[in-house]
Every structure is written in structure tokens, then in C-alpha cells.
C-alpha atoms as a PDB file:
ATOM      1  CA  UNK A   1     -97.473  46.350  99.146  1.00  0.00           C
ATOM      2  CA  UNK A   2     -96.549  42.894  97.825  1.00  0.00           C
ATOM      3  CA  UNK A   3     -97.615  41.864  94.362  1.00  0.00           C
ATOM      4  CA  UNK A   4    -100.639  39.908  93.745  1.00  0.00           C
ATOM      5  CA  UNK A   5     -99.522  35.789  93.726  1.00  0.00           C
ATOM      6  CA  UNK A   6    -101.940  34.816  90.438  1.00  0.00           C
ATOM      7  CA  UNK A   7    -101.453  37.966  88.222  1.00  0.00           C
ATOM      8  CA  UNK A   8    -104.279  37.864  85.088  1.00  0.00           C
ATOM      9  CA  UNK A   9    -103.183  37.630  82.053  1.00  0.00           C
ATOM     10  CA  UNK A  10    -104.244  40.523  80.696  1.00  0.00           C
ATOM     11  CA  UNK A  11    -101.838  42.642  82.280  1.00  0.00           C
ATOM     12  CA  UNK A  12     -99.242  40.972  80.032  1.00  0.00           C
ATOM     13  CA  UNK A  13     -99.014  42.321  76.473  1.00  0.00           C
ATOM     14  CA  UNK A  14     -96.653  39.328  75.379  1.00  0.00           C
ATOM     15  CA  UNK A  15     -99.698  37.468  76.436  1.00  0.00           C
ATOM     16  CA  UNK A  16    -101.893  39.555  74.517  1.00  0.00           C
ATOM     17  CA  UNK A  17    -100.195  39.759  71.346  1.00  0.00           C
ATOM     18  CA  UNK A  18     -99.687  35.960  71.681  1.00  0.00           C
ATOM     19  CA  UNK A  19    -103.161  35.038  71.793  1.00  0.00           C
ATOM     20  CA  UNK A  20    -104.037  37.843  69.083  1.00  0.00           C
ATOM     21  CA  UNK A  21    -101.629  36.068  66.910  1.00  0.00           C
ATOM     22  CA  UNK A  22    -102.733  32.659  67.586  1.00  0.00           C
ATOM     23  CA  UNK A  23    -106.583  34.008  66.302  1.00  0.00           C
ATOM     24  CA  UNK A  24    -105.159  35.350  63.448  1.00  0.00           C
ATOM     25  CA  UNK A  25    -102.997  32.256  62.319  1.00  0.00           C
ATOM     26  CA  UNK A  26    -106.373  30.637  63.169  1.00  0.00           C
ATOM     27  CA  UNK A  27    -108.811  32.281  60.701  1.00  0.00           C
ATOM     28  CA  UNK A  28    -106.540  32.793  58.302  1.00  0.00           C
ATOM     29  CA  UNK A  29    -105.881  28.785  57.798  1.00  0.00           C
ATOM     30  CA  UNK A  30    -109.314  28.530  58.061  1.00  0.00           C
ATOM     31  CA  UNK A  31    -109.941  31.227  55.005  1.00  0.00           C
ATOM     32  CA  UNK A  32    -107.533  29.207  53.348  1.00  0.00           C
ATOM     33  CA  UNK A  33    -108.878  25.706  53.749  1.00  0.00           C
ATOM     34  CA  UNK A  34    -112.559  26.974  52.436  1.00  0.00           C
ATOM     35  CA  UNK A  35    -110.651  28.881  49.540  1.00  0.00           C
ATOM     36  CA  UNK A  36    -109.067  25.240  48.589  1.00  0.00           C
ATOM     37  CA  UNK A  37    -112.387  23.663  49.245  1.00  0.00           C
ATOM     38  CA  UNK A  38    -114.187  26.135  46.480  1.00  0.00           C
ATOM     39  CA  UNK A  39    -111.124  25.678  43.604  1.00  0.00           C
ATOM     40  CA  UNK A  40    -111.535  22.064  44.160  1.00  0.00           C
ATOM     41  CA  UNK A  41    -114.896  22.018  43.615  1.00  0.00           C
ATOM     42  CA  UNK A  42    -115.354  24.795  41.103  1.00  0.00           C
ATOM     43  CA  UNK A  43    -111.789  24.413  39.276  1.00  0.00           C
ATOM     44  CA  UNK A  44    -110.418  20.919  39.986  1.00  0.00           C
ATOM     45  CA  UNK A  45    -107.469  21.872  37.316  1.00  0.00           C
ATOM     46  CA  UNK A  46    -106.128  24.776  39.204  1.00  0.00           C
ATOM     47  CA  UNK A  47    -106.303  22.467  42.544  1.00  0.00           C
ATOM     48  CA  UNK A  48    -104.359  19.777  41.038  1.00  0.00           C
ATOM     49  CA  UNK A  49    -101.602  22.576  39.551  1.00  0.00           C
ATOM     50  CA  UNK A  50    -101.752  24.094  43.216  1.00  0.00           C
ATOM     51  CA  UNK A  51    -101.622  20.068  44.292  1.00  0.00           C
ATOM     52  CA  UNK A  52     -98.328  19.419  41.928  1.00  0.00           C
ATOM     53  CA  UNK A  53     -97.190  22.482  43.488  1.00  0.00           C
ATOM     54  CA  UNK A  54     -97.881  21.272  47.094  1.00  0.00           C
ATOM     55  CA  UNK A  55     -95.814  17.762  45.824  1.00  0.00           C
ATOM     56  CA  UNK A  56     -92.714  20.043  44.255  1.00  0.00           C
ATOM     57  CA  UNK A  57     -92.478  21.515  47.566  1.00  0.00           C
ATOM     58  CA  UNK A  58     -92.539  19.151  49.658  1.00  0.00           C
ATOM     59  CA  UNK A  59     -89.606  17.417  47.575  1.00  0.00           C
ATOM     60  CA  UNK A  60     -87.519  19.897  47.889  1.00  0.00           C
ATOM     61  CA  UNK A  61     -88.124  20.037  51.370  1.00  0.00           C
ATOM     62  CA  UNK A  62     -87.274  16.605  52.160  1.00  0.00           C
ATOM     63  CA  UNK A  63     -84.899  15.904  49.539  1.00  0.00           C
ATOM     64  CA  UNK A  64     -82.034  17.562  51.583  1.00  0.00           C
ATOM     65  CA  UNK A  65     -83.137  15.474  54.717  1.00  0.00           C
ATOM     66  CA  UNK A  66     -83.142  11.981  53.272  1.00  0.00           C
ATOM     67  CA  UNK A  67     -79.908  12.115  51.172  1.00  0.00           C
ATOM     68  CA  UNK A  68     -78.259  12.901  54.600  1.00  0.00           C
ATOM     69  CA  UNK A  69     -79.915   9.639  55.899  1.00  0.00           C
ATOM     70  CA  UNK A  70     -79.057   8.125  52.965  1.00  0.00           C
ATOM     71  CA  UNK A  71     -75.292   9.441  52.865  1.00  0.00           C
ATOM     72  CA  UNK A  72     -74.617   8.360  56.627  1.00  0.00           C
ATOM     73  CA  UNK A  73     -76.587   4.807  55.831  1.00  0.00           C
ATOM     74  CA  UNK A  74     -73.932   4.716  53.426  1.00  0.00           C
ATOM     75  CA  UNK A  75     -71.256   5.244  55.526  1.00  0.00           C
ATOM     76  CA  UNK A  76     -72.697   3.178  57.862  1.00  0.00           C
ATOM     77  CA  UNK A  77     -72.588  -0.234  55.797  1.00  0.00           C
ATOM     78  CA  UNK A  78     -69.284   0.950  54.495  1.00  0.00           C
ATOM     79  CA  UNK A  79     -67.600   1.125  57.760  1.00  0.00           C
ATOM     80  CA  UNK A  80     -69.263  -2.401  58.616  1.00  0.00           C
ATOM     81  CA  UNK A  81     -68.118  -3.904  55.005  1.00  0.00           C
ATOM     82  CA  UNK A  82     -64.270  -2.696  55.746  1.00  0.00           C
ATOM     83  CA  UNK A  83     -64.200  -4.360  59.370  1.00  0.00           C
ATOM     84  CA  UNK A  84     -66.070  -7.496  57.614  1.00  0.00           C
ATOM     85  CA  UNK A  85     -64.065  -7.619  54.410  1.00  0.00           C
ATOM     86  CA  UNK A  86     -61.523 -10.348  55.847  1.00  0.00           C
ATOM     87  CA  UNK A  87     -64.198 -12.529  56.949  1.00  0.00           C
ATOM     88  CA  UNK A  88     -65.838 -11.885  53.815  1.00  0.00           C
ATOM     89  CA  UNK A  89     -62.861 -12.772  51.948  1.00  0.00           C
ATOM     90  CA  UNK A  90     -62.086 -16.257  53.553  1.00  0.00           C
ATOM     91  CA  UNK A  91     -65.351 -17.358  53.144  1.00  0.00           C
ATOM     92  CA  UNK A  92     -65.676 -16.143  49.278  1.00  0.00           C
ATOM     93  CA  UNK A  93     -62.263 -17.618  49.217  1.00  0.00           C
ATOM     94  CA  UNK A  94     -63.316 -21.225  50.176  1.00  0.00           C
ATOM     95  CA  UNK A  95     -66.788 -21.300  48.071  1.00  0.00           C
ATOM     96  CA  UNK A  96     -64.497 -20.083  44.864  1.00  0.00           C
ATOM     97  CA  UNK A  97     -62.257 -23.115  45.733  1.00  0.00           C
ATOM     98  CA  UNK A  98     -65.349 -25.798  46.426  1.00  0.00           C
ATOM     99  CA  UNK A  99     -66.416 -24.774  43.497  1.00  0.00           C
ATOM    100  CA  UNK A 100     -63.350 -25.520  41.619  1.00  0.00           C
ATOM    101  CA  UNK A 101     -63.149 -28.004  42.672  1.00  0.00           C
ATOM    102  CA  UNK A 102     -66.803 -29.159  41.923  1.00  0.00           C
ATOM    103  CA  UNK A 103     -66.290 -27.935  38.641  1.00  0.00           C
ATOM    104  CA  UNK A 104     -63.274 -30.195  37.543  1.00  0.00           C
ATOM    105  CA  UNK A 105     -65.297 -33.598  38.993  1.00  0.00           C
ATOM    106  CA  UNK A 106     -67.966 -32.286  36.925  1.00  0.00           C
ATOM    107  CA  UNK A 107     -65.550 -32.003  33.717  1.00  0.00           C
ATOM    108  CA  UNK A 108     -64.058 -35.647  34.546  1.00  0.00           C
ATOM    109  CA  UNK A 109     -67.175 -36.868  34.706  1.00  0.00           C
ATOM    110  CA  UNK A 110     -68.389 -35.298  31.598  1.00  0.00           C
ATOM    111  CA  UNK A 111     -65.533 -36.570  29.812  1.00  0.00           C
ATOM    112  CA  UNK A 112     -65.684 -39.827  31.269  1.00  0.00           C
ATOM    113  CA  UNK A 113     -69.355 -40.214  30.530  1.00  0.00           C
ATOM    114  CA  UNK A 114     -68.837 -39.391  26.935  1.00  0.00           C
ATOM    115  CA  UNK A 115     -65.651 -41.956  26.541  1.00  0.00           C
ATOM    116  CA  UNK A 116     -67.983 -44.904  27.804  1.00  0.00           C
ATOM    117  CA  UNK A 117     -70.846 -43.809  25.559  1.00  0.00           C
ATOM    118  CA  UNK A 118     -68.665 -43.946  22.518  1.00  0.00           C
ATOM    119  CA  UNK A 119     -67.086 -47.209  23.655  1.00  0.00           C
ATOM    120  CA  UNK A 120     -70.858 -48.746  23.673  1.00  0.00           C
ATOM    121  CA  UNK A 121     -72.009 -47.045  20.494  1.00  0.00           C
ATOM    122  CA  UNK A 122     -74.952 -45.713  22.443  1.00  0.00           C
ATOM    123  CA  UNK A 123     -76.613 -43.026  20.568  1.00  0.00           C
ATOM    124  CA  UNK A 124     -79.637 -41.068  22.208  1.00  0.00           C
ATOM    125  CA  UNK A 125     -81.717 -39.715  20.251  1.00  0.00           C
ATOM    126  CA  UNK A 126     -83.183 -36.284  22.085  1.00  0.00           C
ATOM    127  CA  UNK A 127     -86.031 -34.749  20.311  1.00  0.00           C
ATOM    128  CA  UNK A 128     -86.128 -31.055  20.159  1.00  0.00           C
ATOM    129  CA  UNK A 129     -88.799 -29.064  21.678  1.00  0.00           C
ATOM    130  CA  UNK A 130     -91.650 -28.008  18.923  1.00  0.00           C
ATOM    131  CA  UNK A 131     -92.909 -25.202  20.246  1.00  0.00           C
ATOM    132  CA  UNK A 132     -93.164 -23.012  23.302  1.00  0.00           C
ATOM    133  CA  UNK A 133     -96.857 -21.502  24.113  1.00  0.00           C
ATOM    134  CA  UNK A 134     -98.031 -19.556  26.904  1.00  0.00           C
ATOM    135  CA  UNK A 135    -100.161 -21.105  29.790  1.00  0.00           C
ATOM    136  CA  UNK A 136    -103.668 -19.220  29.826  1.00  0.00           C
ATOM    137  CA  UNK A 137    -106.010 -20.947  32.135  1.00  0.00           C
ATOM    138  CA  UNK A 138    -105.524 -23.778  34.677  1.00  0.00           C
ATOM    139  CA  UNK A 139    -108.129 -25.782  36.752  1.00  0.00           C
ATOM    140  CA  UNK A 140    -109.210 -24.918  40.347  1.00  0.00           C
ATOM    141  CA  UNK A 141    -108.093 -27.246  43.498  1.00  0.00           C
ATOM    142  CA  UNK A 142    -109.833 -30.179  42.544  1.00  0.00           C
ATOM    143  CA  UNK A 143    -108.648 -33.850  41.379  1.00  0.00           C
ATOM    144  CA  UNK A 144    -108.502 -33.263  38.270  1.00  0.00           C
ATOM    145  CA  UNK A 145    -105.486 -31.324  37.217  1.00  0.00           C
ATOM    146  CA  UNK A 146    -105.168 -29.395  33.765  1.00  0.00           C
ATOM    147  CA  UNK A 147    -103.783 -26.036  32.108  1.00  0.00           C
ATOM    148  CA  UNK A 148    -104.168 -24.834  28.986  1.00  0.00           C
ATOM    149  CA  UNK A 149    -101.994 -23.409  26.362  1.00  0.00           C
ATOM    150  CA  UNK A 150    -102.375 -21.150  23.594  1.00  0.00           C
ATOM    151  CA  UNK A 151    -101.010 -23.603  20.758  1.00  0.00           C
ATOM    152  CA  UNK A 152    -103.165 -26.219  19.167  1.00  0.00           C
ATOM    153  CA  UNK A 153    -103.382 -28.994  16.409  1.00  0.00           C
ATOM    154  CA  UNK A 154    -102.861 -26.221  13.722  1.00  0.00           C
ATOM    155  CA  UNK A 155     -99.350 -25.222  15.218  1.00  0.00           C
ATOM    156  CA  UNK A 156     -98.507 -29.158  15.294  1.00  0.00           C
ATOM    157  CA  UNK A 157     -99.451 -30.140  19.194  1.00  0.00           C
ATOM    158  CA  UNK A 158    -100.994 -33.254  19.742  1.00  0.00           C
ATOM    159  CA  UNK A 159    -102.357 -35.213  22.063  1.00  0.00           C
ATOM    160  CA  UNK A 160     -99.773 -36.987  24.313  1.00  0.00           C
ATOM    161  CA  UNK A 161     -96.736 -34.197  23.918  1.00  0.00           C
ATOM    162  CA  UNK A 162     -94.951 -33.635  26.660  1.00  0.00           C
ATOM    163  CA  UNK A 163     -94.920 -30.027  28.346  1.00  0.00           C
ATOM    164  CA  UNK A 164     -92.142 -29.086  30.307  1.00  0.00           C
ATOM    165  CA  UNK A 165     -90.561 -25.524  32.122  1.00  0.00           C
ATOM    166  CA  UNK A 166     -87.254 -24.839  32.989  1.00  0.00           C
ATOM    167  CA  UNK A 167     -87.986 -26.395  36.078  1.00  0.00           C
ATOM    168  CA  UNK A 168     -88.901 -29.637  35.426  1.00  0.00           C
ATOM    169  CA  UNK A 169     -91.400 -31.898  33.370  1.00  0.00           C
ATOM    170  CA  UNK A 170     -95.279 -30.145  33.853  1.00  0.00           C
ATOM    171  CA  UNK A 171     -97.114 -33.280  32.204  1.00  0.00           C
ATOM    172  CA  UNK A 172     -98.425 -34.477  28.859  1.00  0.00           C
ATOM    173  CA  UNK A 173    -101.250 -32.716  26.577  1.00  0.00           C
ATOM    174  CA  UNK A 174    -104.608 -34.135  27.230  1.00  0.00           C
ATOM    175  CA  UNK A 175    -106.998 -32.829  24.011  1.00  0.00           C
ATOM    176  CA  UNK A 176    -106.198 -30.518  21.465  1.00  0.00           C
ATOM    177  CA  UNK A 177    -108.349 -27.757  19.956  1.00  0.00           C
ATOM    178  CA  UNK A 178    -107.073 -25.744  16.772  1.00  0.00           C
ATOM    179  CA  UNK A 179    -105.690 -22.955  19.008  1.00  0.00           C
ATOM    180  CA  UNK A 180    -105.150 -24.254  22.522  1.00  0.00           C
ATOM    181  CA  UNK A 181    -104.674 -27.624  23.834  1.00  0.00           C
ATOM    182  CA  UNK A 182    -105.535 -28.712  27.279  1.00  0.00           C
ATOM    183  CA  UNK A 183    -102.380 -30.727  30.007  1.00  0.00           C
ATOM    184  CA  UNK A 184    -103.076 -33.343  32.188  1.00  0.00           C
ATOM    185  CA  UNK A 185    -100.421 -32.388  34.804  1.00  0.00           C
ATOM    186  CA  UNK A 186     -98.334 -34.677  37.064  1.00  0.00           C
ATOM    187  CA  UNK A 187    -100.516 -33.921  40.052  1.00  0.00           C
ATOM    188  CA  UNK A 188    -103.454 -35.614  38.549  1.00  0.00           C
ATOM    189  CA  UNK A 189    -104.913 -38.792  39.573  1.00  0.00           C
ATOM    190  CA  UNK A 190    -104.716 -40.275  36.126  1.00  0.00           C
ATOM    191  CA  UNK A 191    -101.159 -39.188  35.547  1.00  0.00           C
ATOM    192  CA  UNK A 192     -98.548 -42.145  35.637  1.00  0.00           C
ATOM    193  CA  UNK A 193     -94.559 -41.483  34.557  1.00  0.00           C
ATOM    194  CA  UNK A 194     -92.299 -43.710  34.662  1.00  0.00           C
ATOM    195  CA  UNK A 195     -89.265 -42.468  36.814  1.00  0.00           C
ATOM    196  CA  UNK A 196     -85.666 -43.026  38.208  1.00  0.00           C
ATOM    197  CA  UNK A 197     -83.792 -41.770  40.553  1.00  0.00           C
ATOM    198  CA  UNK A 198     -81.469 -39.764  40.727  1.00  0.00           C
ATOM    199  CA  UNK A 199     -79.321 -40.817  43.542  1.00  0.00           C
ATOM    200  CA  UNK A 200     -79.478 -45.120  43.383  1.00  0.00           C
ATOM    201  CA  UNK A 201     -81.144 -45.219  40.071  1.00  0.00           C
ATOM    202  CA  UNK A 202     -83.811 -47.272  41.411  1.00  0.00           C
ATOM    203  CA  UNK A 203     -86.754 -47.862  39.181  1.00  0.00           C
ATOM    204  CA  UNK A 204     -89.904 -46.400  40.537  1.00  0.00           C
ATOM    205  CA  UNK A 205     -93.268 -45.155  39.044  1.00  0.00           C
ATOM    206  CA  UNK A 206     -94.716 -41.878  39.534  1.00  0.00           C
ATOM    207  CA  UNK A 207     -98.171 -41.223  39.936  1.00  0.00           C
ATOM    208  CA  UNK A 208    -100.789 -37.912  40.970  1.00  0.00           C
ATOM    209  CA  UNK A 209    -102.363 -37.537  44.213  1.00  0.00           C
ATOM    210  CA  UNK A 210    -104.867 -34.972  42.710  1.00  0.00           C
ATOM    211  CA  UNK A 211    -103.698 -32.485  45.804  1.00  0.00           C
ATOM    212  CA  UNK A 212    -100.793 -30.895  44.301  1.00  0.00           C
ATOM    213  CA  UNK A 213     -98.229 -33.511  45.038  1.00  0.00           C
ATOM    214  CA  UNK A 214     -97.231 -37.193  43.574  1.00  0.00           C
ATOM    215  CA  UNK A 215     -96.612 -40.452  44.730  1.00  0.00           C
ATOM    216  CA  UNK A 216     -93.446 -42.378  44.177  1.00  0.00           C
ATOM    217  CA  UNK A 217     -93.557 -46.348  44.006  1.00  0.00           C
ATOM    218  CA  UNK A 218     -90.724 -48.872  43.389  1.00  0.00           C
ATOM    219  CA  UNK A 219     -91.420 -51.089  40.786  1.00  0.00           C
ATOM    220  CA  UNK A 220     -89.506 -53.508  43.066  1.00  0.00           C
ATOM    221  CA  UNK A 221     -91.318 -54.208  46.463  1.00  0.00           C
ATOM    222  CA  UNK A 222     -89.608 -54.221  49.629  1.00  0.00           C
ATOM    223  CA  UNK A 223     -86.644 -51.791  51.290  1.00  0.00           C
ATOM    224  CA  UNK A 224     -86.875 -48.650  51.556  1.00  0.00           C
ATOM    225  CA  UNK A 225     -85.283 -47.205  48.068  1.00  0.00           C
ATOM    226  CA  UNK A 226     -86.609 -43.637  49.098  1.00  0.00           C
ATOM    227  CA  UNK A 227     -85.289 -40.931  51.201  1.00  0.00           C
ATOM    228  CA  UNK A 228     -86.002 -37.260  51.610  1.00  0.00           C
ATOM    229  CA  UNK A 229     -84.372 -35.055  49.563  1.00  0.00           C
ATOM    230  CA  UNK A 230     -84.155 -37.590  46.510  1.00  0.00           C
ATOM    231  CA  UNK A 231     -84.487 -36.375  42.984  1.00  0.00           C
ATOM    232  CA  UNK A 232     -86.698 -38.104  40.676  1.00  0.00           C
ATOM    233  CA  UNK A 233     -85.833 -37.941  36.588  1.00  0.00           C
ATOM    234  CA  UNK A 234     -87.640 -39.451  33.784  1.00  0.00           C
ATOM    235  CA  UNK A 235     -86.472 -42.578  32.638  1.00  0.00           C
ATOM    236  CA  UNK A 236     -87.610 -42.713  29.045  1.00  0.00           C
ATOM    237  CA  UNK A 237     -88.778 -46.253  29.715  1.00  0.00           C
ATOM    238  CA  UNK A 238     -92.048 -46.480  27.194  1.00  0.00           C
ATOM    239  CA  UNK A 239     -91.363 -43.615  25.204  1.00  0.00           C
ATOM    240  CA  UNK A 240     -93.732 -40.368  25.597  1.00  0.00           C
ATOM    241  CA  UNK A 241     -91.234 -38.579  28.293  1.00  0.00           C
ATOM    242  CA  UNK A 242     -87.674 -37.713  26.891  1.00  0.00           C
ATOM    243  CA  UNK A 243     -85.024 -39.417  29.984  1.00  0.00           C
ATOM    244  CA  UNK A 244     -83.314 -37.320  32.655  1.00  0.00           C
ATOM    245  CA  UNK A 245     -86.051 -34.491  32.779  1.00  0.00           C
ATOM    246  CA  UNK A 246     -86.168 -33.553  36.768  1.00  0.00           C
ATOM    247  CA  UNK A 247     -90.123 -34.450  38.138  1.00  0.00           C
ATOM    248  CA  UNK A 248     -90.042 -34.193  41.846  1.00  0.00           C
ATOM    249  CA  UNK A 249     -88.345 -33.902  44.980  1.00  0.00           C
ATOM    250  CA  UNK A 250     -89.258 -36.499  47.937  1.00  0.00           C
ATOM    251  CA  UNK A 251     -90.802 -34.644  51.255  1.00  0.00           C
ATOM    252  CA  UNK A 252     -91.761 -37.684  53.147  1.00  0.00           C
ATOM    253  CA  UNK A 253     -91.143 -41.306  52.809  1.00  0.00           C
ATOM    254  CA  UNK A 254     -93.906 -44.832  53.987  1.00  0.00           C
ATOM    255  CA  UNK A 255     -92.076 -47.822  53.391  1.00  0.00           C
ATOM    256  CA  UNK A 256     -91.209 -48.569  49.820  1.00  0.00           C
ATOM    257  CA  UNK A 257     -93.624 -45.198  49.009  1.00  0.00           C
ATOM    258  CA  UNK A 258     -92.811 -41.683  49.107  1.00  0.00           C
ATOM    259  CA  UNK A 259     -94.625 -38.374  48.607  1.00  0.00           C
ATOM    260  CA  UNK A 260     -93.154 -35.442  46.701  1.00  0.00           C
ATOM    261  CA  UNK A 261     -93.596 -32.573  45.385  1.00  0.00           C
ATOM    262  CA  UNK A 262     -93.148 -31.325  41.067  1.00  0.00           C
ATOM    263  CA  UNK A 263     -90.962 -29.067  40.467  1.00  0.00           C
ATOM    264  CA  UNK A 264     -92.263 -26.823  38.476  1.00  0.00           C
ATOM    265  CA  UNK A 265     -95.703 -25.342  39.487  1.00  0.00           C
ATOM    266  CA  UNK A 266     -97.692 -23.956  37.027  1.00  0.00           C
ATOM    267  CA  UNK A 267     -99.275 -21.352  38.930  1.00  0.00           C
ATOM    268  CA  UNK A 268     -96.207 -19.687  38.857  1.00  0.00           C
ATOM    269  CA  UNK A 269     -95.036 -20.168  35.289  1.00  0.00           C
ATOM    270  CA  UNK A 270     -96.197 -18.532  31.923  1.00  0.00           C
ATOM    271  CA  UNK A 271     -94.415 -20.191  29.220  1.00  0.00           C
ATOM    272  CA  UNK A 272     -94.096 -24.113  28.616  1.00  0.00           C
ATOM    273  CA  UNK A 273     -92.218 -25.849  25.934  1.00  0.00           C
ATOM    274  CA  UNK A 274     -93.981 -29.121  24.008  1.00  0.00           C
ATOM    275  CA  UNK A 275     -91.686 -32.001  23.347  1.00  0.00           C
ATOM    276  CA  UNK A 276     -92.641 -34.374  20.515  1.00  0.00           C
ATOM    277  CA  UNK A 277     -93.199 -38.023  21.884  1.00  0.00           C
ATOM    278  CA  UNK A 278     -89.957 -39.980  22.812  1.00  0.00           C
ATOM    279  CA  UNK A 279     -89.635 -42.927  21.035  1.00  0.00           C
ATOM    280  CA  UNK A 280     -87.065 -45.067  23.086  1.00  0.00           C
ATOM    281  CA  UNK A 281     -84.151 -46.324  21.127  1.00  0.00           C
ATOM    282  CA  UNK A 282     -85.132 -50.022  22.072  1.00  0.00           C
ATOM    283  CA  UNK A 283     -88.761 -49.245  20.472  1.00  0.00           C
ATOM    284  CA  UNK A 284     -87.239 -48.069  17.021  1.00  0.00           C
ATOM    285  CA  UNK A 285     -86.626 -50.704  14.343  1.00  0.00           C
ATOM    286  CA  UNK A 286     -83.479 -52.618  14.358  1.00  0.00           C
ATOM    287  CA  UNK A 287     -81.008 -51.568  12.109  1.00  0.00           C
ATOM    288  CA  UNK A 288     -79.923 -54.107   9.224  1.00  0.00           C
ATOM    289  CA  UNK A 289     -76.423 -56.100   9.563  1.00  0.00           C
ATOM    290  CA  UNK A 290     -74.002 -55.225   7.395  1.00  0.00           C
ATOM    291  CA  UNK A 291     -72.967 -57.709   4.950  1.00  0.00           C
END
């Protein structure tokens, strides 16, 4: 007699014992997860030992795995570094000699600079900074444009300082209180510095938009003395701003008007340093002759 085509399970004890263990596996995590349930709630101590315990294990288990992947990353970049190393190496080898070479013109020019200064007795007379506070507070977007520091009249600030980062110039204190003082920064509409720049040393003005950015004017109308890209620098012209502090940087040029951007941002700075007021050289009192 030929053997039944669908054959019931039951008549398989593999089958059997398969499903028996599947049941068990199956109350047993379920036992488990109510045990873990009642510690938690009843003993949240022991379920965050048997949780560090959980977090030890689980370390251990995939510590092995990701050095591995770590080990042939490794190897990986190696291999890639030793076939790349010549290419690396030519172009390393031609920044190194740019530089250089960047470097000397830069020591010429030093030198050269200080030769003609001494040959036109020209003295400048940098202040140092006073201080350096903290910025605590700015405004929000609006058009008028402040921070505030934590230094005031009784650590020497007053009003019309400049503040400055790293960066570049941040603008000139507004009011003073006895323990903070309050900036009027570039980007504000009442802001004016007077500026030159830094490629044709044209003469040019520098004034706040109130939206984060500045406006460049030539005192000189006509041409087009801007281009994108250019540098603007204080020119110490009026005193208040020490010369050759970096302002902006022009995005877009109009005619004989550019826009550009500060740069430093206050936003993302926390410490400022306060300059006392520049007095120009051609402002101080002339020296007398010598008989």
C-alpha cells in the first residue's frame, strides 16, 4: 500500500518535540518579562543592577565584533594611504614650497615696511586692549543691533570703546551700566566706520543695513572701486577705531556701492576685547621744535 501524500504532523516526534519546545521557550520568556515587570516596579534598584548587567553583557558581546570592523577599517585606509602616499607627497610637496615661498615675500615685505617707516619717522601709536568681557545677551533680528557685556564703567568701559574678536572689529559700546555695558554693532543702522580697503586702498565708508550685513560707500563717487571678495580694514581716520582692524568681506557689488558681510558674528562668539578710543596721530598736539 503506498504511503499517504500529506502525512499529519503528529506522526512526527521531531515535530512534536519541536513545537513542545517552542511553548516552553514561549512561557518561559513570558514568566520572565512579568518577573522584570514586578522588580521594576517594586525594586527599581535591583532592575537597574540587573539593567547595568544587561549593558556589561552586551559589551562584551559586541566588543569582539566591532574591533574586527574597526581593525579591517584600519587596514582598509592603510592600504589606500600607501597606494596614495606619492600623490600625497607631491602635492604636500608643492603647498610646503608655495608657502615658502609666501613666507619670504611676507618677510621682505615686513622688512621693507619697517625700513620706510623709520625713514619717515612715522610712529603709530596702537592702544592696548583694556579689558576682555564676556558677551551675555544680544538683541533679536530687528534694526537695531546690540550685545551686551559683562564689564561696565566700574571696570573702566565707556561709552564709545571699541569691541573687537579675533575675527574682526564687532562695533563700539553704546551705554554703560556699572557692570555691563551695551554695543551698537556694525550691522546697525546708526553704525558708520570709516574704512579702507584692503586691496586699492580706496577710501570708503561703512555703514549698517540693520539685517545682519553693511554697506560699503566710496567717499569718492564714480567707478566701480569694489569687487567681490575685497577686504575692508579700519582706517583710523577720526579716531575711535584703531587702523587695519579687518570689518567685512564684499558679497555683492551696485555701482560705486557694495554689500558685505562682518566678520565676526556675535552669535557665535563669547569673549570680546574693548579697545580704548584711537586718537589719530594727526589729532594729537604737535610736538614743539627743537631749538
Amino acid at each position: 500500500m503506498a504511503a499517504p501524500r500529506h502525512r499529519r504532523r503528529g506522526f512526527s516526534r521531531r515535530v512534536q518535540y519541536s513545537l513542545f519546545a517552542g511553548y516552553v521557550l514561549a512561557v518561559v520568556g513570558v514568566m520572565v518579562a512579568v518577573a522584570l515587570l514586578a522588580i521594576a516596579h517594586l525594586d527599581p534598584r535591583a532592575f537597574a543592577t540587573l539593567r547595568g548587567v544587561a549593558i556589561d553583557a552586551g559589551s562584551l558581546i559586541s566588543g569582539p565584533p566591532r574591533a574586527i570592523v574597526r581593525g579591517a577599517a584600519d587596514i582598509s585606509a592603510e592600504i589606500d594611504a600607501y597606494f596614495d602616499a606619492a600623490a600625497q607627497n607631491r602635492a604636500l610637496k608643492r603647498r610646503l614650497e608655495a608657502s615658502e615661498r609666501a613666507r619670504i615675500g611676507a618677510q621682505a615685505l615686513a622688512l621693507e615696511n619697517a625700513r620706510l617707516k623709520r625713514m619717515a619717522l612715522l610712529v603709530e601709536h596702537l592702544p592696548r586692549p583694556l579689558l576682555s568681557a564676556r558677551i551675555v545677551g544680544s538683541t533679536p533680528t530687528a534694526a537695531r543691533r546690540f550685545v551686551t557685556l559683562a564689564a561696565g564703567s566700574s571696570d573702566g568701559v565707556r561709552p564709545g570703546m571699541a569691541v573687537r574678536a579675533p575675527e574682526g572689529l564687532i562695533g563700539r559700546v553704546f551705554e554703560t551700566g556699572m557692570i555691563a555695558s551695551r554695543v551698537l554693532l556694525l550691522t546697525d543702522g546708526e553704525s558708520a566706520v570709516p574704512v579702507r580697503m584692503a586691496r586699492n586702498g580706496v577710501a570708503a565708508l561703512v555703514t549698517g543695513r540693520g539685517d545682519g550685513s553693511v554697506e560699503i560707500r566710496g567717499l569718492i563717487a564714480g567707478g566701480r572701486p569694489f569687487r567681490r571678495g575685497d577686504l575692508a580694514l579700519t582706517s583710523g581716520v577720526g579716531g575711535v577705531y584703531t587702523p587695519n582692524v579687518p570689518v567685512a568681506v564684499v558679497v555683492s557689488v551696485t555701482g560705486d556701492r557694495a554689500v558685505a558681510l562682518p566678520l565676526a558674528d556675535p552669535a557665535r562668539i563669547g569673549m570680546a576685547l574693548v579697545y580704548p578710543i584711537y586718537q589719530a596721530p594727526s589729532d594729537a598736539a604737535p610736538s614743539q621744535p627743537k631749538p
